[in-house]
N, C-alpha and C. Protein backbone atom coordinates (compact mmCIF):
# COMPACT_ATOMS: atom_id res chain seq x y z
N UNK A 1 52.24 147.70 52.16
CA UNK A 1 51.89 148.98 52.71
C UNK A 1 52.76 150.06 52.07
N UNK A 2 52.22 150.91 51.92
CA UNK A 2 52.91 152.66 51.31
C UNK A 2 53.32 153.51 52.46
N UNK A 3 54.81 153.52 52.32
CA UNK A 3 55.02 154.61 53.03
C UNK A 3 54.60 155.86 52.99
N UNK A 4 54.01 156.56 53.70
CA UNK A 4 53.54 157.91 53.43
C UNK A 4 55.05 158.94 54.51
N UNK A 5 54.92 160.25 53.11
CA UNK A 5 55.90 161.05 54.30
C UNK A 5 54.62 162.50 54.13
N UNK A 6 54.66 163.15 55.50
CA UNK A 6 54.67 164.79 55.77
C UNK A 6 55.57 165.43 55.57
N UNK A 7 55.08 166.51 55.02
CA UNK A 7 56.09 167.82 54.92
C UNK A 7 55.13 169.16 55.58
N UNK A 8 55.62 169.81 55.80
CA UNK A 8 55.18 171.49 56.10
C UNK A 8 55.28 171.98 54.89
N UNK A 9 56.23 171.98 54.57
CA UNK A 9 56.70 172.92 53.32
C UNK A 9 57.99 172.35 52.61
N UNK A 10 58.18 173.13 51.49
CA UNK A 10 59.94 173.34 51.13
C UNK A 10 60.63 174.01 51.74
N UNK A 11 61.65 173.63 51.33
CA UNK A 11 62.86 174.98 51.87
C UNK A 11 63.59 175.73 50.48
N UNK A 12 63.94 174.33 50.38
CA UNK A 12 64.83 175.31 48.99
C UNK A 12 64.77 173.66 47.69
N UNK A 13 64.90 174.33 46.60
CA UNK A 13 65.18 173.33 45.64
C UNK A 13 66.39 173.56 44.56
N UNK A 14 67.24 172.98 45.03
CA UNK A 14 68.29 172.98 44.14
C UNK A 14 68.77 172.46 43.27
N UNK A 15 69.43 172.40 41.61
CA UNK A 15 69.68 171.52 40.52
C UNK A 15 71.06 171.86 40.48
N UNK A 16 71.03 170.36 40.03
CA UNK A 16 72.94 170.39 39.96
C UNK A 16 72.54 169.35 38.16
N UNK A 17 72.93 170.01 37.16
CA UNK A 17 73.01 169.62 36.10
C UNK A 17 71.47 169.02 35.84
N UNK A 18 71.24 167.56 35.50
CA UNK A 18 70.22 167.33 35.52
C UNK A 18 69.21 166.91 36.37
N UNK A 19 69.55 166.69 37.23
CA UNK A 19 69.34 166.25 38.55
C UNK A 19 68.58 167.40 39.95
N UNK A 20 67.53 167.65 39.89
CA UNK A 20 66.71 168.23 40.98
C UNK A 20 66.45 167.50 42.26
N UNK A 21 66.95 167.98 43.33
CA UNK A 21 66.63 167.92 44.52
C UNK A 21 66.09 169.24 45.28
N UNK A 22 64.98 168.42 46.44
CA UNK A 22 64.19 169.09 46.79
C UNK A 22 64.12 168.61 48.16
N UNK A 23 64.05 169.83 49.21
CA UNK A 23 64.43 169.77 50.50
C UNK A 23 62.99 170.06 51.21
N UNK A 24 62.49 168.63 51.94
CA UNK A 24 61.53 168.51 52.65
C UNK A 24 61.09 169.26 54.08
N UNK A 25 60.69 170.00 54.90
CA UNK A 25 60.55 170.80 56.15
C UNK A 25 59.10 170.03 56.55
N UNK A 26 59.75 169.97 57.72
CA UNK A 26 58.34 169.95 59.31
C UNK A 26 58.99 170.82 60.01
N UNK A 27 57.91 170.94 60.94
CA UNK A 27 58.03 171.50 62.33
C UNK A 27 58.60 170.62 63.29
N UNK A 28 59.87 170.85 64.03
CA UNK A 28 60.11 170.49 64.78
C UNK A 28 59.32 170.17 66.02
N UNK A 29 58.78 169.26 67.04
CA UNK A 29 58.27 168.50 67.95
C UNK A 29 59.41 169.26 69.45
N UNK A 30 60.63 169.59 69.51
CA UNK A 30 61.27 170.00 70.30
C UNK A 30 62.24 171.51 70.29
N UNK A 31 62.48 171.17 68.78
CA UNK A 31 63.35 172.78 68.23
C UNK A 31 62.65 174.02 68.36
N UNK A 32 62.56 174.94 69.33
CA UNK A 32 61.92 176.25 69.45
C UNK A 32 63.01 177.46 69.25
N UNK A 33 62.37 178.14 68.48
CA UNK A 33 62.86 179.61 68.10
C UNK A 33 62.88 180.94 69.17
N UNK A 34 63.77 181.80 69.42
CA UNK A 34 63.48 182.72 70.42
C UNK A 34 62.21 183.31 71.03
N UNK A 35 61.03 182.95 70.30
CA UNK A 35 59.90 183.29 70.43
C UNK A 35 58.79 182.29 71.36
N UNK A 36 59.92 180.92 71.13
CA UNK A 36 59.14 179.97 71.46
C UNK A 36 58.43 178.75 70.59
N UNK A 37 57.93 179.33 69.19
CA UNK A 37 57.32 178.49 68.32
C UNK A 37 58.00 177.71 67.87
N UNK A 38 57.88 176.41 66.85
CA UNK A 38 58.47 175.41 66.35
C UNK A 38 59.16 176.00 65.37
N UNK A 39 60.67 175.52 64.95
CA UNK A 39 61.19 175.77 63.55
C UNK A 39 60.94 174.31 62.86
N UNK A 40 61.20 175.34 61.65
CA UNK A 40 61.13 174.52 60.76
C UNK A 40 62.31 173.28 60.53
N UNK A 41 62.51 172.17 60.35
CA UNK A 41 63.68 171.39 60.08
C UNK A 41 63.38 170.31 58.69
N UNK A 42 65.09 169.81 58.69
CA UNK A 42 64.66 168.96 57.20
C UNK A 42 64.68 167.78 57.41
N UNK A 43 63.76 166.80 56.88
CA UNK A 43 63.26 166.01 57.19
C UNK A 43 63.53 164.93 56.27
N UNK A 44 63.45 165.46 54.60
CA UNK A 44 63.63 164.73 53.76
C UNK A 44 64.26 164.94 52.83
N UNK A 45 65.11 164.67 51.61
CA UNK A 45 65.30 164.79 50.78
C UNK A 45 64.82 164.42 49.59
N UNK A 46 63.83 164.53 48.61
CA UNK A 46 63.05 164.32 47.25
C UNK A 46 64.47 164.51 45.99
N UNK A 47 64.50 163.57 45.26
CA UNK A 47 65.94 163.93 44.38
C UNK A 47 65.14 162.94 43.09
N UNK A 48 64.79 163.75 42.03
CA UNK A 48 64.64 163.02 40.44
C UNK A 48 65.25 164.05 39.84
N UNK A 49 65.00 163.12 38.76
CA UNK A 49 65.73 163.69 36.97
C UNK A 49 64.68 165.04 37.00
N UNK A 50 65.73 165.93 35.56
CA UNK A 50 64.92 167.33 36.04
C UNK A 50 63.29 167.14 35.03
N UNK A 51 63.23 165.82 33.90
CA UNK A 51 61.91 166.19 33.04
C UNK A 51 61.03 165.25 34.32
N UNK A 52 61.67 164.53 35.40
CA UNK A 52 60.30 163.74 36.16
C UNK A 52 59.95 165.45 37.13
N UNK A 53 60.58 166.21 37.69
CA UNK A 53 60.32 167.45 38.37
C UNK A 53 59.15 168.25 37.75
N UNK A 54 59.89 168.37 35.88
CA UNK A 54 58.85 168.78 35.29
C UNK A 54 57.73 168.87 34.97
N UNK A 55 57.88 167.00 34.74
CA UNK A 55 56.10 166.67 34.94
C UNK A 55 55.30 166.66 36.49
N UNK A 56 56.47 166.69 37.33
CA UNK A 56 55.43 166.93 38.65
C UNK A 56 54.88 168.10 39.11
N UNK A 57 55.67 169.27 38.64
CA UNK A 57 55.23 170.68 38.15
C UNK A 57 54.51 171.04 37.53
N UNK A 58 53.68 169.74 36.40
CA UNK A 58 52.85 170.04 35.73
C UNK A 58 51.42 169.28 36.25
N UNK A 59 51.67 168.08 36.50
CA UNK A 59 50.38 167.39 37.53
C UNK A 59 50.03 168.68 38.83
N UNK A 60 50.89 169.31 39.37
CA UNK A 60 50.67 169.83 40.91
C UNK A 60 49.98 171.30 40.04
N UNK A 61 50.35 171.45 39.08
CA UNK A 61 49.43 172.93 38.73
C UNK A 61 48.33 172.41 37.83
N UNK A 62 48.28 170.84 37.91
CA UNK A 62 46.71 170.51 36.98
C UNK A 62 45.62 170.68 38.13
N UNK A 63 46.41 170.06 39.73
CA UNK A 63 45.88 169.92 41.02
C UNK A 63 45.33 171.74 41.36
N UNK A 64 45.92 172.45 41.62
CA UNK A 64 46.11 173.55 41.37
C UNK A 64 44.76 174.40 40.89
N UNK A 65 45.29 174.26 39.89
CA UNK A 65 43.63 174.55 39.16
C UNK A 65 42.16 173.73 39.30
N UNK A 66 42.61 172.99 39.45
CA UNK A 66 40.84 172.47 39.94
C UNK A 66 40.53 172.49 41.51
N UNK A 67 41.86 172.88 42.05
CA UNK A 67 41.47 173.65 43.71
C UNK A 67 40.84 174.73 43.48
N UNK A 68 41.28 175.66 42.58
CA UNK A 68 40.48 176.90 42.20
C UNK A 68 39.43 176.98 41.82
């Protein structure tokens, strides 16, 4: 079986030399904001070399374009 993960979104992606990491967000299930709504929290951490980032930057804007 394949683990599958959710995300909401990013948060931030940061490189330290060659090395890209990338910070996973959901919505919190209990964490509410002064308003009431869900925040966002981190969930995961995504961490490759920076040419595997590259090419996933390049598959996700092949995806990208044929959404369009």
């Amino acid at each position: 079986m394949i683990q599958e993960i959710y995300t909401d979104g990013i948060s931030e992606v940061t490189v330290t030399g060659s090395i890209v990491r990338v910070n996973l967000m959901s919505l919190s299930p209990s964490e509410r904001d002064p308003n009431g709504k869900p925040v966002l929290v981190l969930r995961q951490r995504l961490i490759l070399p920076a040419d595997a980032f590259a090419n996933a930057i390049d598959l996700m804007q092949q995806v990208k374009n044929s959404l369009i």
